[in-house]
C-alpha atoms as a PDB file:
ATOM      1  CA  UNK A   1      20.718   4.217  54.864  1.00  0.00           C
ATOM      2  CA  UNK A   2      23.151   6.351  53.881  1.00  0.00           C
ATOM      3  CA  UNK A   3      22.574  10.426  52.621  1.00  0.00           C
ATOM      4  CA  UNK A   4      24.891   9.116  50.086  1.00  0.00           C
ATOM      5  CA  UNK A   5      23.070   5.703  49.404  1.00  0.00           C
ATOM      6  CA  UNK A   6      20.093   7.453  48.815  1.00  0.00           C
ATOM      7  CA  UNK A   7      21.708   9.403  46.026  1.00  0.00           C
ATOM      8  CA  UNK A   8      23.134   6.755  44.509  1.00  0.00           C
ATOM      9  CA  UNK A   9      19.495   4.982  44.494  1.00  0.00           C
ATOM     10  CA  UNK A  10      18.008   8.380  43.070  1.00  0.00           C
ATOM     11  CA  UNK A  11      20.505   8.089  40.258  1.00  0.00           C
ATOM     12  CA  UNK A  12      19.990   4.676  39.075  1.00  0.00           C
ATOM     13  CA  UNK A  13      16.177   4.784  39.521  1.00  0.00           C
ATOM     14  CA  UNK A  14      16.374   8.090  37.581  1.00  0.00           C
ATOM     15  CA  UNK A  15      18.850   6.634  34.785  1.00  0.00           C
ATOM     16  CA  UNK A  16      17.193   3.447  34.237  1.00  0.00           C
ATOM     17  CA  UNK A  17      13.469   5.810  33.913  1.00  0.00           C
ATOM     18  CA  UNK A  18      15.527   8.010  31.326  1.00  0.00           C
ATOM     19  CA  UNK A  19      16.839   4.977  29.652  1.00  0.00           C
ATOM     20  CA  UNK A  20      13.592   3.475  29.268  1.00  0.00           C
ATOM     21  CA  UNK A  21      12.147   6.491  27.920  1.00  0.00           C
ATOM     22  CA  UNK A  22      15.120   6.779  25.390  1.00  0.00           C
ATOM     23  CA  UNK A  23      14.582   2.944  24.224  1.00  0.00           C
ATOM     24  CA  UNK A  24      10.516   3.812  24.016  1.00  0.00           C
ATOM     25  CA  UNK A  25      11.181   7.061  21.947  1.00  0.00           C
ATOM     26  CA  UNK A  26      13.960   5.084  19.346  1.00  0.00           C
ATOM     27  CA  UNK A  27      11.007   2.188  18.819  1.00  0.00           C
ATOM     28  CA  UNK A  28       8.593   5.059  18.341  1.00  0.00           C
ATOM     29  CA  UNK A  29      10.648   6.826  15.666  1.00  0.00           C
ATOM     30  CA  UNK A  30      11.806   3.460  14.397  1.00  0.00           C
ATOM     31  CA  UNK A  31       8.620   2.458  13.695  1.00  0.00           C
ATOM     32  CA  UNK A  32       7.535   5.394  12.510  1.00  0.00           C
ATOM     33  CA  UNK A  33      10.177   5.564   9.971  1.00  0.00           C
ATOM     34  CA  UNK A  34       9.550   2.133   8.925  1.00  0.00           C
ATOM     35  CA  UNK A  35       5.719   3.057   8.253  1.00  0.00           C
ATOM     36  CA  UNK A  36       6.339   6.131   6.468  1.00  0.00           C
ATOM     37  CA  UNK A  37       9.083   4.032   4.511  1.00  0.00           C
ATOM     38  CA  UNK A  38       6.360   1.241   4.307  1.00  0.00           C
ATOM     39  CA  UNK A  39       3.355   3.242   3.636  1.00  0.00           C
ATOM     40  CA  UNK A  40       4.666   6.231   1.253  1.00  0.00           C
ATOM     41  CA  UNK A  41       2.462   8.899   0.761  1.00  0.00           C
ATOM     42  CA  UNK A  42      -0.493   6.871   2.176  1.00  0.00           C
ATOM     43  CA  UNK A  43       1.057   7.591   5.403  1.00  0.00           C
ATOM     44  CA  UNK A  44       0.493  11.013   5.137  1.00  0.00           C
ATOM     45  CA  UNK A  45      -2.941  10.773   3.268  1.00  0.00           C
ATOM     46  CA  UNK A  46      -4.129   8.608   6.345  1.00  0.00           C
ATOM     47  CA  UNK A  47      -2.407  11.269   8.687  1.00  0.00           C
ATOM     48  CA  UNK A  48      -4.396  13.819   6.963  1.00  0.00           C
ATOM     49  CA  UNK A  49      -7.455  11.272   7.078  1.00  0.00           C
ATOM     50  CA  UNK A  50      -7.207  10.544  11.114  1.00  0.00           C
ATOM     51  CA  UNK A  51      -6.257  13.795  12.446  1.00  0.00           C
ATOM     52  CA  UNK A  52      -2.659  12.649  14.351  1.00  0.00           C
ATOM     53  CA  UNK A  53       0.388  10.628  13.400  1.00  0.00           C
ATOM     54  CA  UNK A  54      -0.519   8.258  16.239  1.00  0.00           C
ATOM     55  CA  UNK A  55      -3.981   7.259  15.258  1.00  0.00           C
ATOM     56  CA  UNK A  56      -3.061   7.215  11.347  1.00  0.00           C
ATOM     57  CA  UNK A  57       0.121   4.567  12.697  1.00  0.00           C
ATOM     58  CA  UNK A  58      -2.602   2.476  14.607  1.00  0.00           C
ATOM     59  CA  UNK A  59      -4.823   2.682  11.569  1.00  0.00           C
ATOM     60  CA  UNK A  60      -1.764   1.682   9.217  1.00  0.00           C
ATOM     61  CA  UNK A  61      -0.447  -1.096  11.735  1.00  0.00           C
ATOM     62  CA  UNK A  62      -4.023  -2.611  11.733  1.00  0.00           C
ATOM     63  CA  UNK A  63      -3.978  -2.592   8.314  1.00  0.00           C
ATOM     64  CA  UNK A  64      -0.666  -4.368   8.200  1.00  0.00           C
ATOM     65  CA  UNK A  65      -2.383  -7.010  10.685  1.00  0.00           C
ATOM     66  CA  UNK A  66      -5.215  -7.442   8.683  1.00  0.00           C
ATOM     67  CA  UNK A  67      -3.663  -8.399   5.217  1.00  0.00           C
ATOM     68  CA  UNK A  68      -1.093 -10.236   7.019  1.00  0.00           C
ATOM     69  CA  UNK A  69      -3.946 -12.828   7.532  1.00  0.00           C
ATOM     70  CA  UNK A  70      -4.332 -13.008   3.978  1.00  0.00           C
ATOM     71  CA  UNK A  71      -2.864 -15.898   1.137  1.00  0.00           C
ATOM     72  CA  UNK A  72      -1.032 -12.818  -0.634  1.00  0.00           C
ATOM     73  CA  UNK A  73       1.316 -14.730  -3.248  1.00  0.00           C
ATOM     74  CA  UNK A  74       3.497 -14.026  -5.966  1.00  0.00           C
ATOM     75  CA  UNK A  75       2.050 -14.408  -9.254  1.00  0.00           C
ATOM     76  CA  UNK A  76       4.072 -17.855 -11.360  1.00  0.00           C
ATOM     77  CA  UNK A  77       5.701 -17.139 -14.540  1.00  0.00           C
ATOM     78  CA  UNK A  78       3.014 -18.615 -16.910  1.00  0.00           C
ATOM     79  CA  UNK A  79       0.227 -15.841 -14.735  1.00  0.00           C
ATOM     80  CA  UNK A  80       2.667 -12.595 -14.962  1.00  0.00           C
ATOM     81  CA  UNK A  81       3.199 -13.177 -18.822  1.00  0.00           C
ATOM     82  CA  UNK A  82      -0.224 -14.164 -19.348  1.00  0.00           C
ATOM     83  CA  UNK A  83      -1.597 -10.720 -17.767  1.00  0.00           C
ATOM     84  CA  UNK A  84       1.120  -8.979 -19.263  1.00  0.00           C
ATOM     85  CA  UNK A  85      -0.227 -10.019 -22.713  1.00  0.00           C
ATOM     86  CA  UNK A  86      -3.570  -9.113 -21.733  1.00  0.00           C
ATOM     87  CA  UNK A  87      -2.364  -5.731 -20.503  1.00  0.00           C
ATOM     88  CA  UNK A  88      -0.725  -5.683 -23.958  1.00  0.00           C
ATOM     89  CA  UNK A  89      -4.267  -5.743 -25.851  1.00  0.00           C
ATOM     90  CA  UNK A  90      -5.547  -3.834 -23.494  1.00  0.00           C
ATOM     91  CA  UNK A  91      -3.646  -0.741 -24.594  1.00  0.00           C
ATOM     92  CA  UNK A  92      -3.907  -1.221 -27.866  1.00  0.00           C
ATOM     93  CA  UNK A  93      -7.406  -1.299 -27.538  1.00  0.00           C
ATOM     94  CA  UNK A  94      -7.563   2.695 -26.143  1.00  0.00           C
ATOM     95  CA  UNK A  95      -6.482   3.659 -29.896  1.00  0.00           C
ATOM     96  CA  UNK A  96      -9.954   2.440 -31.488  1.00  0.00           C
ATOM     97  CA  UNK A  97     -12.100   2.186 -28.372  1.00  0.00           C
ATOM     98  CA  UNK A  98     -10.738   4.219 -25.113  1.00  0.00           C
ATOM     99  CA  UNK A  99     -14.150   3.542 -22.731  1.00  0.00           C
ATOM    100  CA  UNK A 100     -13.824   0.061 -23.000  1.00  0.00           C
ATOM    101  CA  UNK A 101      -9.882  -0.154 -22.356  1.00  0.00           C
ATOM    102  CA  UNK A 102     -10.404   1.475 -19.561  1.00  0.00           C
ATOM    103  CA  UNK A 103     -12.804  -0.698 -18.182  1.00  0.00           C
ATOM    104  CA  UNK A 104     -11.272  -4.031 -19.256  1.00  0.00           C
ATOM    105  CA  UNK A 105      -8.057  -2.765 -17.458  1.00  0.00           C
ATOM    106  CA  UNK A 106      -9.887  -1.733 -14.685  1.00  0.00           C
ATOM    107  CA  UNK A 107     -11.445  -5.541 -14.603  1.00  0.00           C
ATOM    108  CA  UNK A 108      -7.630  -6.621 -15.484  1.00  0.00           C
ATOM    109  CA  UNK A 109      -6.167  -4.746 -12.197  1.00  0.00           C
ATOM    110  CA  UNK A 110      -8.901  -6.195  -9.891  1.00  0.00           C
ATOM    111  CA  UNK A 111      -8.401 -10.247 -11.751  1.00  0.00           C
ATOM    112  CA  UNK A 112      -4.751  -9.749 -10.992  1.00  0.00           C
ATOM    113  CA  UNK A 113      -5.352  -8.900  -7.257  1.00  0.00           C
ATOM    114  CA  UNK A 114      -7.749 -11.856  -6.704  1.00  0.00           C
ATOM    115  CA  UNK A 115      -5.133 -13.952  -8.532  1.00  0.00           C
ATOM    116  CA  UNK A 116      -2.168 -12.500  -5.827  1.00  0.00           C
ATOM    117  CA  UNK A 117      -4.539 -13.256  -2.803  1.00  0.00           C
ATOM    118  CA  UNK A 118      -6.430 -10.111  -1.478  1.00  0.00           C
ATOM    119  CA  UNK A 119     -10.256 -10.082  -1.227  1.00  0.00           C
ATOM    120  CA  UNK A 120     -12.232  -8.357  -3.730  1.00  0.00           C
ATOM    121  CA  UNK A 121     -14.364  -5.925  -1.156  1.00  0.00           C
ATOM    122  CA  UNK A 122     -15.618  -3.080  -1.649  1.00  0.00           C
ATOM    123  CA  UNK A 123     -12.767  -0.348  -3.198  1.00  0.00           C
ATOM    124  CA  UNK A 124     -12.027   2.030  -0.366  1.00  0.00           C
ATOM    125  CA  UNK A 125     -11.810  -1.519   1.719  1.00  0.00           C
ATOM    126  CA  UNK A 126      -9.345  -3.049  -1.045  1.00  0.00           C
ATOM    127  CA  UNK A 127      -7.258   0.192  -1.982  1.00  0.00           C
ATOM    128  CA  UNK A 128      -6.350  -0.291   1.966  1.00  0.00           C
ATOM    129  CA  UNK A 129      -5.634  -3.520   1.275  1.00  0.00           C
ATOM    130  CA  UNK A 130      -3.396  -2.456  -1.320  1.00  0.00           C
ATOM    131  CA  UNK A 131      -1.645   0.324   0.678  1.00  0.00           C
ATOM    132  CA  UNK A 132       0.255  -2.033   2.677  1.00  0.00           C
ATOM    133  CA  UNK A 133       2.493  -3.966  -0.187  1.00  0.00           C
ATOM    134  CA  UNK A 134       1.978  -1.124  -2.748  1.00  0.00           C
ATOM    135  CA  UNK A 135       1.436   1.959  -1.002  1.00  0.00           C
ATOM    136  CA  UNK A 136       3.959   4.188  -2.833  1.00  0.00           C
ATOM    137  CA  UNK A 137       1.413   3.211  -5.962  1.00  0.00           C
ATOM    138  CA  UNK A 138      -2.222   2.955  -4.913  1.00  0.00           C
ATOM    139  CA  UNK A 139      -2.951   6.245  -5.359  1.00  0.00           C
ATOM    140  CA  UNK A 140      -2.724   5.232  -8.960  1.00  0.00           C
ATOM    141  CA  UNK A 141      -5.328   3.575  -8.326  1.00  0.00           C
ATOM    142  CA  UNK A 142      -7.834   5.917  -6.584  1.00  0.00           C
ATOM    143  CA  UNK A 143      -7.261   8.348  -9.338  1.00  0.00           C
ATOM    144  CA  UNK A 144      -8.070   5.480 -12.160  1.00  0.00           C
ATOM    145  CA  UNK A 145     -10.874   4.348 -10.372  1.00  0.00           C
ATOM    146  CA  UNK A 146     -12.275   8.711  -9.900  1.00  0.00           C
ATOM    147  CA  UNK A 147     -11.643   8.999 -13.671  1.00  0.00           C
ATOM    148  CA  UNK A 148     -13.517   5.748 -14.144  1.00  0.00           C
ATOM    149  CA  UNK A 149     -16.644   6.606 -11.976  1.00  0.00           C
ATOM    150  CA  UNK A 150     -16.657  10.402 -13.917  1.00  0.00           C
ATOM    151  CA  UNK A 151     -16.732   8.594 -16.900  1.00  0.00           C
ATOM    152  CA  UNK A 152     -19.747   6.865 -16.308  1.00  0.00           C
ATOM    153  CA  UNK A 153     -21.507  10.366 -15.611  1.00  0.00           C
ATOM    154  CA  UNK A 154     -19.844  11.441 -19.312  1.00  0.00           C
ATOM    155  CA  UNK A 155     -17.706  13.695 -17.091  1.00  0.00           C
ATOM    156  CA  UNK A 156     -14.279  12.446 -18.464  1.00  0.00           C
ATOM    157  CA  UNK A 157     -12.751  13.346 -21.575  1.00  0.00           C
ATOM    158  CA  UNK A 158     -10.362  10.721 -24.244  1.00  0.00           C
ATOM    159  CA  UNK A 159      -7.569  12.692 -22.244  1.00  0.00           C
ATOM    160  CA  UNK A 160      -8.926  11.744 -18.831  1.00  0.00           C
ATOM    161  CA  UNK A 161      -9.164   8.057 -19.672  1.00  0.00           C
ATOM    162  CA  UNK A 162      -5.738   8.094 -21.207  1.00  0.00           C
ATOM    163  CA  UNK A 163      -4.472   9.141 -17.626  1.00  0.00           C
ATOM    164  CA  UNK A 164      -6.435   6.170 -16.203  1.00  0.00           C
ATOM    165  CA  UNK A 165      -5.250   4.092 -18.155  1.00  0.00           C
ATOM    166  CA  UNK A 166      -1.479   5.539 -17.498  1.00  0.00           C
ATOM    167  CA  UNK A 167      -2.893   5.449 -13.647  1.00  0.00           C
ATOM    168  CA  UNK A 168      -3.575   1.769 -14.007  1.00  0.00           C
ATOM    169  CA  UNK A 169      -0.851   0.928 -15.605  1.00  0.00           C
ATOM    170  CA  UNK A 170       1.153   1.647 -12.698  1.00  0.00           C
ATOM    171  CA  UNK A 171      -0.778  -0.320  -9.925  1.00  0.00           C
ATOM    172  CA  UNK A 172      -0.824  -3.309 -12.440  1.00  0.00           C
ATOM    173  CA  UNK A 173       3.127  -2.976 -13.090  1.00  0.00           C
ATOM    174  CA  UNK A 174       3.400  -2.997  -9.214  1.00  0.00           C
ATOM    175  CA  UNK A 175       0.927  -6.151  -8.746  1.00  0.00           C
ATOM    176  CA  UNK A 176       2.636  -8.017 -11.325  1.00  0.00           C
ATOM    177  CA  UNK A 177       6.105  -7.488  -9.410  1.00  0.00           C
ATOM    178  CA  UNK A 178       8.803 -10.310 -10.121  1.00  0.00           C
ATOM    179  CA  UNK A 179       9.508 -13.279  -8.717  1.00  0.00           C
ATOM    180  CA  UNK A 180      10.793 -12.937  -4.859  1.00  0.00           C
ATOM    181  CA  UNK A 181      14.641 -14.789  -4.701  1.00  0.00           C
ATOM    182  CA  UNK A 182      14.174 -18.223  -3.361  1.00  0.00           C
ATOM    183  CA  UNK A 183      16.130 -18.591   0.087  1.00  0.00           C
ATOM    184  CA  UNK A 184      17.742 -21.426   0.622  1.00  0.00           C
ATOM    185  CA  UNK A 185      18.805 -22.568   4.246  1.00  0.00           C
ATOM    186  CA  UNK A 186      21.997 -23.254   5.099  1.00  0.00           C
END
Protein backbone atom coordinates (compact mmCIF):
# COMPACT_ATOMS: atom_id res chain seq x y z
CA UNK A 1 0.00 0.00 0.00
CA UNK A 2 0.36 3.23 -0.93
CA UNK A 3 1.85 6.42 1.55
CA UNK A 4 -1.10 7.94 -0.03
CA UNK A 5 -3.59 4.94 0.48
CA UNK A 6 -2.82 4.93 3.90
CA UNK A 7 -3.96 8.51 4.24
CA UNK A 8 -6.85 8.13 2.55
CA UNK A 9 -7.71 5.02 5.00
CA UNK A 10 -6.70 7.34 8.06
CA UNK A 11 -9.26 9.81 6.81
CA UNK A 12 -12.23 7.73 6.37
CA UNK A 13 -11.58 5.63 9.52
CA UNK A 14 -11.14 9.01 11.29
CA UNK A 15 -14.39 10.63 9.60
CA UNK A 16 -16.65 7.82 10.01
CA UNK A 17 -15.25 7.72 14.20
CA UNK A 18 -16.11 11.60 14.19
CA UNK A 19 -19.35 10.97 12.51
CA UNK A 20 -20.36 8.43 14.86
CA UNK A 21 -19.53 10.47 17.71
CA UNK A 22 -21.55 13.45 16.17
CA UNK A 23 -24.75 11.06 15.59
CA UNK A 24 -24.15 9.68 19.47
CA UNK A 25 -23.87 13.32 20.86
CA UNK A 26 -27.30 14.64 18.65
CA UNK A 27 -29.29 11.35 20.27
CA UNK A 28 -27.79 12.36 23.59
CA UNK A 29 -28.98 15.98 23.45
CA UNK A 30 -32.09 14.84 21.63
CA UNK A 31 -33.05 12.84 24.23
CA UNK A 32 -32.16 14.93 26.68
CA UNK A 33 -34.24 17.66 25.38
CA UNK A 34 -37.10 15.44 24.99
CA UNK A 35 -36.84 14.45 28.86
CA UNK A 36 -36.44 17.81 30.12
CA UNK A 37 -39.44 18.71 27.67
CA UNK A 38 -41.11 15.45 29.01
CA UNK A 39 -40.26 15.64 32.58
CA UNK A 40 -40.43 19.59 33.43
CA UNK A 41 -39.08 20.57 36.50
CA UNK A 42 -38.99 16.93 37.76
CA UNK A 43 -36.09 16.64 35.57
CA UNK A 44 -34.20 18.89 37.44
CA UNK A 45 -35.62 17.87 40.95
CA UNK A 46 -34.41 14.23 40.06
CA UNK A 47 -31.04 15.83 38.76
CA UNK A 48 -30.75 17.44 42.04
CA UNK A 49 -32.01 14.03 43.65
CA UNK A 50 -29.26 11.65 41.74
CA UNK A 51 -26.30 13.77 41.69
CA UNK A 52 -25.69 13.87 37.50
CA UNK A 53 -27.85 14.49 34.47
CA UNK A 54 -26.97 10.96 33.34
CA UNK A 55 -28.14 8.96 36.27
CA UNK A 56 -31.33 11.33 36.85
CA UNK A 57 -32.05 10.44 32.65
CA UNK A 58 -31.63 6.63 33.51
CA UNK A 59 -33.78 7.14 36.56
CA UNK A 60 -36.45 9.17 34.40
CA UNK A 61 -36.20 6.65 31.33
CA UNK A 62 -36.90 3.75 33.82
CA UNK A 63 -39.61 5.47 34.99
CA UNK A 64 -40.97 5.98 31.53
CA UNK A 65 -40.48 2.02 31.12
CA UNK A 66 -42.16 1.25 34.09
CA UNK A 67 -45.59 3.08 33.62
CA UNK A 68 -45.42 2.23 30.09
CA UNK A 69 -46.41 -1.31 31.37
CA UNK A 70 -49.32 0.12 32.88
CA UNK A 71 -53.41 0.24 31.54
CA UNK A 72 -53.07 4.22 31.76
CA UNK A 73 -56.45 5.37 29.95
CA UNK A 74 -58.32 8.33 29.31
CA UNK A 75 -61.07 8.94 31.57
CA UNK A 76 -64.95 8.59 29.28
CA UNK A 77 -67.15 11.50 29.28
CA UNK A 78 -69.76 10.25 31.86
CA UNK A 79 -66.19 9.69 34.52
CA UNK A 80 -64.56 13.34 33.74
CA UNK A 81 -68.01 15.11 34.43
CA UNK A 82 -68.81 12.91 37.17
CA UNK A 83 -65.39 13.85 39.09
CA UNK A 84 -65.70 17.20 37.95
CA UNK A 85 -68.99 17.48 39.93
CA UNK A 86 -67.46 15.92 42.79
CA UNK A 87 -64.51 18.30 42.60
CA UNK A 88 -67.33 20.88 42.44
CA UNK A 89 -68.66 19.95 46.11
CA UNK A 90 -65.55 19.47 47.10
CA UNK A 91 -64.68 23.16 47.03
CA UNK A 92 -67.55 24.31 48.23
CA UNK A 93 -67.12 22.29 51.08
CA UNK A 94 -63.60 24.33 52.23
CA UNK A 95 -66.06 27.41 53.00
CA UNK A 96 -67.85 25.55 56.07
CA UNK A 97 -65.40 22.73 56.71
CA UNK A 98 -61.66 23.26 55.16
CA UNK A 99 -59.97 19.85 56.98
CA UNK A 100 -62.30 17.71 55.48
CA UNK A 101 -62.16 19.27 51.80
CA UNK A 102 -58.92 18.76 51.88
CA UNK A 103 -58.99 15.33 52.62
CA UNK A 104 -61.95 14.30 50.43
CA UNK A 105 -59.95 15.96 47.52
CA UNK A 106 -57.01 14.37 48.50
CA UNK A 107 -59.15 10.86 48.36
CA UNK A 108 -60.74 12.50 45.00
CA UNK A 109 -57.08 12.95 43.30
CA UNK A 110 -55.95 9.39 44.27
CA UNK A 111 -59.91 7.72 42.97
CA UNK A 112 -59.23 9.57 39.76
CA UNK A 113 -55.71 8.01 39.28
CA UNK A 114 -56.90 4.43 40.02
CA UNK A 115 -59.78 5.21 37.63
CA UNK A 116 -56.94 6.42 34.69
CA UNK A 117 -54.85 3.18 35.36
CA UNK A 118 -51.78 3.76 37.70
CA UNK A 119 -51.33 1.69 40.90
CA UNK A 120 -52.16 3.12 44.13
CA UNK A 121 -48.51 2.46 45.96
CA UNK A 122 -47.11 4.06 48.29
CA UNK A 123 -46.87 8.20 47.43
CA UNK A 124 -43.23 8.86 46.69
CA UNK A 125 -43.72 5.45 44.43
CA UNK A 126 -46.99 7.01 42.72
CA UNK A 127 -45.91 10.82 42.49
CA UNK A 128 -43.12 9.00 40.14
CA UNK A 129 -45.66 7.44 38.55
CA UNK A 130 -47.22 10.62 37.95
CA UNK A 131 -44.06 12.48 36.80
CA UNK A 132 -44.01 10.82 33.57
CA UNK A 133 -47.59 12.02 31.94
CA UNK A 134 -47.88 15.02 34.36
CA UNK A 135 -44.60 16.04 35.37
CA UNK A 136 -44.87 19.81 34.70
CA UNK A 137 -47.79 19.35 37.62
CA UNK A 138 -46.89 16.79 40.26
CA UNK A 139 -45.21 18.94 42.29
CA UNK A 140 -48.70 20.12 42.98
CA UNK A 141 -49.03 17.31 44.36
CA UNK A 142 -46.08 16.81 46.77
CA UNK A 143 -46.84 20.17 48.18
CA UNK A 144 -50.77 19.13 48.78
CA UNK A 145 -49.86 16.01 50.12
CA UNK A 146 -46.76 18.12 52.80
CA UNK A 147 -49.63 20.51 53.70
CA UNK A 148 -51.85 17.49 54.24
CA UNK A 149 -49.41 15.42 56.48
CA UNK A 150 -48.67 19.03 58.61
CA UNK A 151 -52.12 19.20 59.04
CA UNK A 152 -52.51 16.14 60.76
CA UNK A 153 -49.74 17.35 63.35
CA UNK A 154 -52.13 20.79 63.64
CA UNK A 155 -49.14 22.37 61.88
CA UNK A 156 -51.20 23.93 58.96
CA UNK A 157 -53.22 26.88 59.09
CA UNK A 158 -57.07 27.59 56.99
CA UNK A 159 -54.46 29.42 54.64
CA UNK A 160 -52.24 26.37 54.24
CA UNK A 161 -55.12 24.08 53.35
CA UNK A 162 -56.53 26.62 50.97
CA UNK A 163 -53.12 26.24 49.02
CA UNK A 164 -53.66 22.45 49.07
CA UNK A 165 -56.54 22.56 47.96
CA UNK A 166 -55.38 25.19 45.05
CA UNK A 167 -52.28 22.50 44.86
CA UNK A 168 -54.75 19.74 44.18
CA UNK A 169 -56.69 21.34 42.10
CA UNK A 170 -54.07 21.44 39.63
CA UNK A 171 -52.94 17.70 39.56
CA UNK A 172 -56.73 16.82 39.35
CA UNK A 173 -57.29 19.41 36.33
CA UNK A 174 -54.24 17.62 34.72
CA UNK A 175 -55.62 13.90 35.48
CA UNK A 176 -58.90 14.74 34.22
CA UNK A 177 -57.27 15.96 30.77
CA UNK A 178 -59.71 15.71 27.65
CA UNK A 179 -60.42 13.30 25.43
CA UNK A 180 -57.23 12.30 23.09
CA UNK A 181 -58.46 12.90 19.04
CA UNK A 182 -59.43 9.58 17.67
CA UNK A 183 -57.03 8.63 14.64
CA UNK A 184 -58.42 7.21 12.00
CA UNK A 185 -56.29 5.16 9.38
CA UNK A 186 -56.22 5.90 6.08
Amino acid sequence: MTTNTLILIAIVVVGVVALGLLAWLYSARRRRERLRSQFGPEYQRTVQDVGSEARAEAVLTEREQRVSSYHIRDLNPEERGRFSESWRRVQAMFVDDPSTAVTEADMLVTEVMTARGYPMADFDHRAEDLTVEHGNVVHHYRQARDIASRHTRHQASTEDLRQALVHYRELFTDLLGSPRPIRRSA
